[in-house]
Protein backbone atom coordinates (compact mmCIF):
# COMPACT_ATOMS: atom_id res chain seq x y z
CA UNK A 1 68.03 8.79 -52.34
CA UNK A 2 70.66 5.98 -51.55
CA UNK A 3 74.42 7.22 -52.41
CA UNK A 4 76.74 4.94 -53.67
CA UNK A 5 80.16 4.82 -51.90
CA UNK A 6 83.77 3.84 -53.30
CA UNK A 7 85.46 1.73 -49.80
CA UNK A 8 88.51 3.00 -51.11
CA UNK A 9 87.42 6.44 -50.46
CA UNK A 10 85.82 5.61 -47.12
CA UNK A 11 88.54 3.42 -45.72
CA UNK A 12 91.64 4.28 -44.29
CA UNK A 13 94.15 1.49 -44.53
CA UNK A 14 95.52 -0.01 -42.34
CA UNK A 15 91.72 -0.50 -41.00
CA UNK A 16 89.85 -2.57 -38.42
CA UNK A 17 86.92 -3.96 -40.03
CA UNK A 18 83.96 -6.20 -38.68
CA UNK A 19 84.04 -9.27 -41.39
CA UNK A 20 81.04 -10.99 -40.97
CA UNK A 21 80.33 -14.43 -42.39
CA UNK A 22 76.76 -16.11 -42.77
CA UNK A 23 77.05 -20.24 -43.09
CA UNK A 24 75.12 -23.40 -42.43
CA UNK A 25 75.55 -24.64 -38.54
CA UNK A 26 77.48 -27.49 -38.93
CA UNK A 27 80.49 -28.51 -36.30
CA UNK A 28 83.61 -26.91 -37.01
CA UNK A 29 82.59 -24.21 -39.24
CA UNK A 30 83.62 -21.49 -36.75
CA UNK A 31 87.43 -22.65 -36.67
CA UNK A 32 87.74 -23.19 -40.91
CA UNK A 33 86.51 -19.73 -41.22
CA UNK A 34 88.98 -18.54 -38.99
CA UNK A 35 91.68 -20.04 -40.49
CA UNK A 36 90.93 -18.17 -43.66
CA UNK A 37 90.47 -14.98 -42.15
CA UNK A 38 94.33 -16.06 -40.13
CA UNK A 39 95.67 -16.62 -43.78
CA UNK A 40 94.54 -12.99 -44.71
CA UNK A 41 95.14 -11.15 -41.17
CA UNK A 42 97.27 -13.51 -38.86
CA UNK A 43 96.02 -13.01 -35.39
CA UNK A 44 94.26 -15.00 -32.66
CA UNK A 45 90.56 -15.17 -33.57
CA UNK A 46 88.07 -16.06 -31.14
CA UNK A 47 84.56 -15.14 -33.43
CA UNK A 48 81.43 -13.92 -32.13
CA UNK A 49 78.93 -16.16 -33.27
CA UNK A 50 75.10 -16.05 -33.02
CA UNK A 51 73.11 -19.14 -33.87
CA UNK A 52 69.75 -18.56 -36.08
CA UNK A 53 66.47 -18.64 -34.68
CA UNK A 54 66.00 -22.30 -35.93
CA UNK A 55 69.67 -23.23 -35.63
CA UNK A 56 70.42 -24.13 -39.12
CA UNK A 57 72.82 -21.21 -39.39
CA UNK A 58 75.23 -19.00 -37.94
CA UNK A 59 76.53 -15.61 -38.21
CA UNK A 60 79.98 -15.54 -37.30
CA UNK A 61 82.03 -12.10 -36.98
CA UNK A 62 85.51 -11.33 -37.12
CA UNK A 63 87.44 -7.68 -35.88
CA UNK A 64 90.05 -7.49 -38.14
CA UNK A 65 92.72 -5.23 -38.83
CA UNK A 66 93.88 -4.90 -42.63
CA UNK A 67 96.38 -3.09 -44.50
CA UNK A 68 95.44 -3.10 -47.81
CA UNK A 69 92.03 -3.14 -50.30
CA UNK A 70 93.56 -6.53 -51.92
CA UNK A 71 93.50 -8.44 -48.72
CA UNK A 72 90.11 -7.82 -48.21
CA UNK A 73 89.48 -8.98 -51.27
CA UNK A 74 91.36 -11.87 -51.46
CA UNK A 75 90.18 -12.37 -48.04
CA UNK A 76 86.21 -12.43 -48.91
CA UNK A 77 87.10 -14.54 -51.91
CA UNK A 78 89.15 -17.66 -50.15
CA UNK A 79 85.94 -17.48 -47.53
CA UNK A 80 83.69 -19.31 -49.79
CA UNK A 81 85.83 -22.14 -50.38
CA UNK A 82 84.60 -23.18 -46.78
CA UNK A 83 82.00 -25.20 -47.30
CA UNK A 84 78.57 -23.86 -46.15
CA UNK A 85 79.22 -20.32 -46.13
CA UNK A 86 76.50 -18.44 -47.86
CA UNK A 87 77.00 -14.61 -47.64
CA UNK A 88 79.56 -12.37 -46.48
CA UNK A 89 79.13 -8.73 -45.22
């Protein structure tokens, strides 16, 4: 039986999190993405990215620290602005 869970109940703000983003390859993704996630959580990002099996995307992930449930939010939201990105987790 799956069990739903509130993130406000499981998270403990401030928080690191692991923001991942899923997008289409394309040069210069990597640094637009992390100027959102700067905008939401300043710090210096440096991603992890992995490259999909065929190349056409990438998965990009972020360790970032947040204070607060409505910067995550906001923070997923401004993310698909960037052009490309597909899916979040």
């Amino acid at each position: 039986m799956t069990q739903n869970y509130d993130r406000d109940e499981l998270w403990q703000f401030p928080c690191e999190i692991c923001f991942k983003v899923m997008a289409v390859n394309r040069d210069g993704i990597d640094m637009e993405v992390a100027e959102v996630v700067n905008r939401h959580a300043p710090n210096d990002y440096s991603p992890a990215s992995k490259l999909s099996r065929d190349g056409n995307y990438v998965s990009l992930s972020f360790m970032v620290v947040v204070e607060t449930k409505e910067q995550v939010d906001a923070m997923y939201r401004e993310v698909f602005t960037v052009e490309g990105v597909k899916m979040t987790l």
